[in-house]
PDB file of N, CA and C in Angstrom:
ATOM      1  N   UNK A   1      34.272  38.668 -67.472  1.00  0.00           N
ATOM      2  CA  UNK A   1      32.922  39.003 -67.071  1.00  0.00           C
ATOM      3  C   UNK A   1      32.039  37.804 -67.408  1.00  0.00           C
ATOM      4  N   UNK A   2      31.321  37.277 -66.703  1.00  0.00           N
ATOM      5  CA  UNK A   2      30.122  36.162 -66.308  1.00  0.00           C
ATOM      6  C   UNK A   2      28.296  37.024 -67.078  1.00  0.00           C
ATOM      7  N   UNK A   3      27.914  36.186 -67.598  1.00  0.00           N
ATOM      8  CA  UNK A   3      26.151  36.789 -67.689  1.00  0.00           C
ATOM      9  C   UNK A   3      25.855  36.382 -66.539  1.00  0.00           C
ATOM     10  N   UNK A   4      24.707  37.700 -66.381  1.00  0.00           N
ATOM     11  CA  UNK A   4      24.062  37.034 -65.236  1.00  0.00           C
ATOM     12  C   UNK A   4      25.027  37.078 -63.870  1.00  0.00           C
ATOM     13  N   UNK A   5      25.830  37.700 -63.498  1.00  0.00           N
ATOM     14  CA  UNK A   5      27.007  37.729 -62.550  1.00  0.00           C
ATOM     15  C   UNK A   5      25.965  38.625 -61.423  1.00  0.00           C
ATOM     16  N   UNK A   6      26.803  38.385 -60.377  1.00  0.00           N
ATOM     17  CA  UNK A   6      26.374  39.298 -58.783  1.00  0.00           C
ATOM     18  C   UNK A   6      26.411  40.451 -58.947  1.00  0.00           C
ATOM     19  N   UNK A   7      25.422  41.669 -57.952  1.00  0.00           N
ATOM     20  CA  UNK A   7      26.197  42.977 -57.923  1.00  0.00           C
ATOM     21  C   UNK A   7      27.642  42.740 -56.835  1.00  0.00           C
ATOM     22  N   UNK A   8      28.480  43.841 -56.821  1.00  0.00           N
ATOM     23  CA  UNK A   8      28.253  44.885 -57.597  1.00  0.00           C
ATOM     24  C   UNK A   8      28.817  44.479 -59.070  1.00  0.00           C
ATOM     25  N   UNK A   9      28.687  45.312 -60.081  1.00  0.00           N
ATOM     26  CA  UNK A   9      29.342  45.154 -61.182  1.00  0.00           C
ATOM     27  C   UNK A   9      30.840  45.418 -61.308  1.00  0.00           C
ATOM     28  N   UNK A  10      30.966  44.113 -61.667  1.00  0.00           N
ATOM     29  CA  UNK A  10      33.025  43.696 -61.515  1.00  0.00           C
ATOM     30  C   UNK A  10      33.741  43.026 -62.790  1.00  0.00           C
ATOM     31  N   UNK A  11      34.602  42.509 -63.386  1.00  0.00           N
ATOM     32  CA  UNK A  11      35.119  41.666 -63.762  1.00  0.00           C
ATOM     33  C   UNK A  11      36.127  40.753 -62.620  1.00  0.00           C
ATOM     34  N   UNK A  12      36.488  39.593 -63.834  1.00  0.00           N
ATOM     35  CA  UNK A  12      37.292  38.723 -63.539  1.00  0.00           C
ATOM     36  C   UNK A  12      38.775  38.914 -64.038  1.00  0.00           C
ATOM     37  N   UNK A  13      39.964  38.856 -63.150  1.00  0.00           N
ATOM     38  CA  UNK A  13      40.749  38.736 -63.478  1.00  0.00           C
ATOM     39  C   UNK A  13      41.757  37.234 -63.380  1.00  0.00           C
ATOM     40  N   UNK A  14      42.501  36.952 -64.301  1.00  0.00           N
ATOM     41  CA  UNK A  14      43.356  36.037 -63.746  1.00  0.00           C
ATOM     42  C   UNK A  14      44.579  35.841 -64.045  1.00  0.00           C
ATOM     43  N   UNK A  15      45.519  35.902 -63.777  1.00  0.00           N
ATOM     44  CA  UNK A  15      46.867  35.921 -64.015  1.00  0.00           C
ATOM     45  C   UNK A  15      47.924  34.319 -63.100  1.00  0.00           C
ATOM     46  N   UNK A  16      48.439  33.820 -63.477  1.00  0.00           N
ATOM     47  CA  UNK A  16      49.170  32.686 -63.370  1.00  0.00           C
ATOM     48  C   UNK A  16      48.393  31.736 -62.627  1.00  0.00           C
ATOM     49  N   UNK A  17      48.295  31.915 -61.336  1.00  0.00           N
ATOM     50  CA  UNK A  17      47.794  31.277 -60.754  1.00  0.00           C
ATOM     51  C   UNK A  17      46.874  31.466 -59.890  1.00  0.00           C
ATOM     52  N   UNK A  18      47.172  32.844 -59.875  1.00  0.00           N
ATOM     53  CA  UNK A  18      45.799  34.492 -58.955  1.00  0.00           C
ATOM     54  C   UNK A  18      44.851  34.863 -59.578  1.00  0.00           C
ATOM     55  N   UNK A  19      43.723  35.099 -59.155  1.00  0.00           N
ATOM     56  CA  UNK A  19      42.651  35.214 -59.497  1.00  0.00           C
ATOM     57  C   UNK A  19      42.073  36.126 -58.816  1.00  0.00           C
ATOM     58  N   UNK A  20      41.375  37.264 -59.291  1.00  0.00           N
ATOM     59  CA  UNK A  20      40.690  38.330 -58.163  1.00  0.00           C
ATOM     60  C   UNK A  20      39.046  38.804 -59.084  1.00  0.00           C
ATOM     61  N   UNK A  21      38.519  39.772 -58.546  1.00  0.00           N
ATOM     62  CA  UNK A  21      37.393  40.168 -58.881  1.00  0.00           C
ATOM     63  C   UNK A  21      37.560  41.537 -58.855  1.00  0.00           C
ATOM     64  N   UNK A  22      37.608  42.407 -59.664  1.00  0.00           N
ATOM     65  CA  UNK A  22      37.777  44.042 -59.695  1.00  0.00           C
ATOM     66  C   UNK A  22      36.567  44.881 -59.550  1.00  0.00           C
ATOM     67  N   UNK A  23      36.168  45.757 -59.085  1.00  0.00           N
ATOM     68  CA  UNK A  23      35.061  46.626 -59.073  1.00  0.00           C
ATOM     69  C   UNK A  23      35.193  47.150 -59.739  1.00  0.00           C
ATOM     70  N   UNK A  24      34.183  47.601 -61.043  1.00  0.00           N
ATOM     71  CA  UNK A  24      33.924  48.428 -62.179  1.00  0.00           C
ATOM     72  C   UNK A  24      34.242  50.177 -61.726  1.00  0.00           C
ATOM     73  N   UNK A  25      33.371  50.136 -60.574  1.00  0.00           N
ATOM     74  CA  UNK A  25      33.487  51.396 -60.348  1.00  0.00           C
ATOM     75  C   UNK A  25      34.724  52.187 -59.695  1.00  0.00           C
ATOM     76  N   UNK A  26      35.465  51.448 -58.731  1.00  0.00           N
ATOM     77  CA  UNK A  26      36.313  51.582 -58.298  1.00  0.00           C
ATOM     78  C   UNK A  26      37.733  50.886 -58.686  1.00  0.00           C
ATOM     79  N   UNK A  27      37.644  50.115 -59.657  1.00  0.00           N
ATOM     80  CA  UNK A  27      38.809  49.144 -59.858  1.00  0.00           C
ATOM     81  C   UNK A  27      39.643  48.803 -58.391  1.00  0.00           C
ATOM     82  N   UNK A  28      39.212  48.474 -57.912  1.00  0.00           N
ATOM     83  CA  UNK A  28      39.835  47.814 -56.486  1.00  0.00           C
ATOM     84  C   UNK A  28      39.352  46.519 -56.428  1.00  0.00           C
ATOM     85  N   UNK A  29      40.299  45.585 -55.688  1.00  0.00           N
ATOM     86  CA  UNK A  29      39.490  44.047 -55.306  1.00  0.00           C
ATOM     87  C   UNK A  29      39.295  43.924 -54.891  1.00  0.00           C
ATOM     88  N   UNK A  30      37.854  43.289 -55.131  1.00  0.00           N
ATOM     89  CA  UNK A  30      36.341  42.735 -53.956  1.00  0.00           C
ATOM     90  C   UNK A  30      36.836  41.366 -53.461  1.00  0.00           C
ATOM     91  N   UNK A  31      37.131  40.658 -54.000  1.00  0.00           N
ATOM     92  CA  UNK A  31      37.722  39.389 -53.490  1.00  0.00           C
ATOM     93  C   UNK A  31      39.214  38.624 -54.725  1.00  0.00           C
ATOM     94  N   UNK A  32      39.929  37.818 -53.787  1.00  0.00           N
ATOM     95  CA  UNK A  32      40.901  37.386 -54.217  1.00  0.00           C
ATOM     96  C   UNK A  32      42.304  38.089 -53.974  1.00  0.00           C
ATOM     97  N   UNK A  33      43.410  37.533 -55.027  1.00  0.00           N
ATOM     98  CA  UNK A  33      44.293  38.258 -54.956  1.00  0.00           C
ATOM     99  C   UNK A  33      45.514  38.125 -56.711  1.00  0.00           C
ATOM    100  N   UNK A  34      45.756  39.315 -56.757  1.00  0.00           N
ATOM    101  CA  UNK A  34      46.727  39.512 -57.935  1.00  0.00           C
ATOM    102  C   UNK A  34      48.471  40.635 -57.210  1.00  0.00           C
ATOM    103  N   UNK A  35      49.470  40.152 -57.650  1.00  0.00           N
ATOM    104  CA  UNK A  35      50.621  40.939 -57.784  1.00  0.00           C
ATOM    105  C   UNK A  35      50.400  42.438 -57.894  1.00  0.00           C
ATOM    106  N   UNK A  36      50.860  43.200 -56.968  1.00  0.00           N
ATOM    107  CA  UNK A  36      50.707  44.904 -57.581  1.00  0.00           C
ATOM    108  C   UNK A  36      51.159  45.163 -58.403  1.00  0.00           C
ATOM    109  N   UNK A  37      52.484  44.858 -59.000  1.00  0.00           N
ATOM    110  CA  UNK A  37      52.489  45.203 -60.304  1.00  0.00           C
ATOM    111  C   UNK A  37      51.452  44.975 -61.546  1.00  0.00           C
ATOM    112  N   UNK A  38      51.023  43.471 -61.662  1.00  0.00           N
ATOM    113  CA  UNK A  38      49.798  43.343 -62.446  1.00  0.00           C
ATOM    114  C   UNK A  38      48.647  44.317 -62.454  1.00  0.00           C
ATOM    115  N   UNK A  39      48.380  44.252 -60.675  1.00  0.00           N
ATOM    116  CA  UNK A  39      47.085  45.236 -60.219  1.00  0.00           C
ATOM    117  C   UNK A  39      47.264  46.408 -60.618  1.00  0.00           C
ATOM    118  N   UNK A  40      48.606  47.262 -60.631  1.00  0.00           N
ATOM    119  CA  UNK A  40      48.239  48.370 -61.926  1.00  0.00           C
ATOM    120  C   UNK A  40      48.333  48.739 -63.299  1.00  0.00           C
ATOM    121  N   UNK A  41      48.435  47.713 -64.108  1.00  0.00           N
ATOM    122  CA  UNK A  41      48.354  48.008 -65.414  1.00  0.00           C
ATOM    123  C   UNK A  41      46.324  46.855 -65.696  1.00  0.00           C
ATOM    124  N   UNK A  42      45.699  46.219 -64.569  1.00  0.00           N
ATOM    125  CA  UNK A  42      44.674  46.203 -64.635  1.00  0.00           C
ATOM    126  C   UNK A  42      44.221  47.586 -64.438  1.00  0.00           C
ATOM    127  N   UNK A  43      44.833  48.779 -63.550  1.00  0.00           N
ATOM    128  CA  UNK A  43      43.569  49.477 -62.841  1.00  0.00           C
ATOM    129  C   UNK A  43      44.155  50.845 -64.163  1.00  0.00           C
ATOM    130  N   UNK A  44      45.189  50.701 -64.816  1.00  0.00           N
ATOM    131  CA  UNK A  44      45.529  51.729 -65.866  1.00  0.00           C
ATOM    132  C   UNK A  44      44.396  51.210 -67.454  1.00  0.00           C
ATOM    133  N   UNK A  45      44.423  50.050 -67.390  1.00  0.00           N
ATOM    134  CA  UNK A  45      43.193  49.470 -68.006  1.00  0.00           C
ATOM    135  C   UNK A  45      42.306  49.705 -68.155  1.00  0.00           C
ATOM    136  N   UNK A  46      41.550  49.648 -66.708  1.00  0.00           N
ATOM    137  CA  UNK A  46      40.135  49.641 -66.888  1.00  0.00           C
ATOM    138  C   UNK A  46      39.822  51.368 -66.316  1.00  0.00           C
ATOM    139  N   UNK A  47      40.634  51.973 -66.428  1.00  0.00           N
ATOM    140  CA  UNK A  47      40.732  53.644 -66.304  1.00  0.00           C
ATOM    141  C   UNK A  47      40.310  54.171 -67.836  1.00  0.00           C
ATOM    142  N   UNK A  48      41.225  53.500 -68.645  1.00  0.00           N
ATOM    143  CA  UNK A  48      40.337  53.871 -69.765  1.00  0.00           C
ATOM    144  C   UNK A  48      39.738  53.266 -70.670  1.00  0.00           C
ATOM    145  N   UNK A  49      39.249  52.106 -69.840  1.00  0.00           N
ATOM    146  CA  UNK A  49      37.879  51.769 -70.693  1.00  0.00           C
ATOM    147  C   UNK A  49      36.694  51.530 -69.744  1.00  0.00           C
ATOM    148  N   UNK A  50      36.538  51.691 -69.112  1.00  0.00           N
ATOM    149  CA  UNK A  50      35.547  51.983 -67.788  1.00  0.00           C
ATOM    150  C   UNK A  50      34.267  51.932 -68.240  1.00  0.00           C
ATOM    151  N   UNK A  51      34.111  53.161 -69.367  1.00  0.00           N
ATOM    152  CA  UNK A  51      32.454  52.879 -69.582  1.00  0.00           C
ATOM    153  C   UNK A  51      32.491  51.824 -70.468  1.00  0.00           C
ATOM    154  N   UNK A  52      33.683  50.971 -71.247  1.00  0.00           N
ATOM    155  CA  UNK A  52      32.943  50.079 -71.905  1.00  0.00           C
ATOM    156  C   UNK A  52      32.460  48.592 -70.981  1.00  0.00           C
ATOM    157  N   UNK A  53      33.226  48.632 -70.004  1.00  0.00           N
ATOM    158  CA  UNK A  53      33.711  47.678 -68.610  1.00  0.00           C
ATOM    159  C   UNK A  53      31.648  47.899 -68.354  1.00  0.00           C
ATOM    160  N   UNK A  54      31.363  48.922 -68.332  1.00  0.00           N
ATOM    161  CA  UNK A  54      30.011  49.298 -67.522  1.00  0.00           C
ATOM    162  C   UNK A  54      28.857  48.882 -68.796  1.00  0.00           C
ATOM    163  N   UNK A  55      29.222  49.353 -70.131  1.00  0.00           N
ATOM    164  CA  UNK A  55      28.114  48.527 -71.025  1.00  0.00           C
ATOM    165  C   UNK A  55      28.252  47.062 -70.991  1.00  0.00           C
ATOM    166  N   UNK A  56      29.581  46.679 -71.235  1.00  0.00           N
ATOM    167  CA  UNK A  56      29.789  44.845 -71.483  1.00  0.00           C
ATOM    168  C   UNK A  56      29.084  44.599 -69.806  1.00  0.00           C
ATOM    169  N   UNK A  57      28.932  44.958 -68.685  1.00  0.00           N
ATOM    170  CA  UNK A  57      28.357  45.061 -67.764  1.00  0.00           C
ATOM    171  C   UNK A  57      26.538  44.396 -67.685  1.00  0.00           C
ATOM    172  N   UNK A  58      26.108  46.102 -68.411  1.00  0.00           N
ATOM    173  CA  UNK A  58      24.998  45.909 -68.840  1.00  0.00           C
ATOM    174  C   UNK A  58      24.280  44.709 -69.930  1.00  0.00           C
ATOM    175  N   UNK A  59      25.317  44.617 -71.022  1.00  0.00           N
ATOM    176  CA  UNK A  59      24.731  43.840 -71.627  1.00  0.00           C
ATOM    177  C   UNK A  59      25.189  42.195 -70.960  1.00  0.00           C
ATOM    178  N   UNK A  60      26.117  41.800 -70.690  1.00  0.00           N
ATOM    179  CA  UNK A  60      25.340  40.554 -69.401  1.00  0.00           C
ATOM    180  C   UNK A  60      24.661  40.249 -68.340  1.00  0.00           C
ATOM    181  N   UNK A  61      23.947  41.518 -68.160  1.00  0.00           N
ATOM    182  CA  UNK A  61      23.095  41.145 -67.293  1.00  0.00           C
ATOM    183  C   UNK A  61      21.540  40.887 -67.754  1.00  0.00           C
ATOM    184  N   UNK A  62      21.822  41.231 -69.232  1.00  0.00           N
ATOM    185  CA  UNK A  62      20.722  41.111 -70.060  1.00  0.00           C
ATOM    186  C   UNK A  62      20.646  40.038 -70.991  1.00  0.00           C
ATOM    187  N   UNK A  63      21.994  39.162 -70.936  1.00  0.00           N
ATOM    188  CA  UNK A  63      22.377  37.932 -71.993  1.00  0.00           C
ATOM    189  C   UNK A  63      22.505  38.634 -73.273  1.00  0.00           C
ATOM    190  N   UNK A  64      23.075  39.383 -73.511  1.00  0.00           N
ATOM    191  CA  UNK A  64      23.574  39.786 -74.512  1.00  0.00           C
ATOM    192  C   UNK A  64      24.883  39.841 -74.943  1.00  0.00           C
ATOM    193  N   UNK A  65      24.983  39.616 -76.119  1.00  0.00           N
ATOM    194  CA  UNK A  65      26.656  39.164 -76.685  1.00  0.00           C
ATOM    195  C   UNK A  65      27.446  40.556 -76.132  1.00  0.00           C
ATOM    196  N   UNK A  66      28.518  40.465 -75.309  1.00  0.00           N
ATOM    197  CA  UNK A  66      29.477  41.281 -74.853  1.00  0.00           C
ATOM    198  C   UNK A  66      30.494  41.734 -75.952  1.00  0.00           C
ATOM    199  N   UNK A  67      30.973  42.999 -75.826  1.00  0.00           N
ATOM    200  CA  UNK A  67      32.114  43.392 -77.117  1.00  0.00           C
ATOM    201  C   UNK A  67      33.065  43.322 -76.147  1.00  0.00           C
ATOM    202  N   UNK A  68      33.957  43.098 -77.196  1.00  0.00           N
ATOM    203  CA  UNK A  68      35.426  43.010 -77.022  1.00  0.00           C
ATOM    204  C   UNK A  68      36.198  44.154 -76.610  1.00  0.00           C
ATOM    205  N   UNK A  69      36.958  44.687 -75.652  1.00  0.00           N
ATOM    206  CA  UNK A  69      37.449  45.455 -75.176  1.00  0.00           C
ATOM    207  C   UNK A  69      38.878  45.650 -75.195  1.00  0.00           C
ATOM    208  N   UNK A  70      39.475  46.702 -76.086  1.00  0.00           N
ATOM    209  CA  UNK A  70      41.149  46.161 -76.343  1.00  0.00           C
ATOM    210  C   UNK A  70      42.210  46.381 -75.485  1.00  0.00           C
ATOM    211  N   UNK A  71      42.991  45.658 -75.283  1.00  0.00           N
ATOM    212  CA  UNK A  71      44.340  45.390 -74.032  1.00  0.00           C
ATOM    213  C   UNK A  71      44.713  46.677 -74.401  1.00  0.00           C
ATOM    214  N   UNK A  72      45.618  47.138 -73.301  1.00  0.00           N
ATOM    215  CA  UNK A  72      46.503  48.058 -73.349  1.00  0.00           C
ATOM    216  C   UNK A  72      47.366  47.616 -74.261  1.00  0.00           C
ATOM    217  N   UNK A  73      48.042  48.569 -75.093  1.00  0.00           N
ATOM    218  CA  UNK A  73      49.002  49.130 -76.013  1.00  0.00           C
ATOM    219  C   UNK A  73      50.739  48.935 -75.310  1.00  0.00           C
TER     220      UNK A  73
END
């Protein structure tokens, strides 16, 4: 995640050499491309951490220090 980033509200992903942009709300990609296998243990990810995906959200769009959000297990 970028401060100050575009709507809609997304992260960044990147894996080897792929790179995509995920929708917060939908976890689907807005642009780029990642492996389906990767693409679902991102979208099992951000399933359950979603609302923190939506505060670290909020608080860069406000320049505020983002928290840390923990990997899947």
């Amino acid at each position: 995640m970028y401060y100050n980033d575009h709507d809609p509200p997304h992260f960044h992903v990147r894996y080897g050499g792929d790179r995509a942009l995920i929708a917060i709300d939908t976890l689907t990609v807005l642009e780029g491309r990642i492996p389906p296998r990767v693409l679902g243990l991102i979208v099992e990810w951000g399933t359950l951490h979603r609302e923190e995906l939506l505060a670290d959200w909020t608080r860069s769009r406000k320049l505020e220090l983002l928290k840390k959000i923990a990997p899947l297990a």
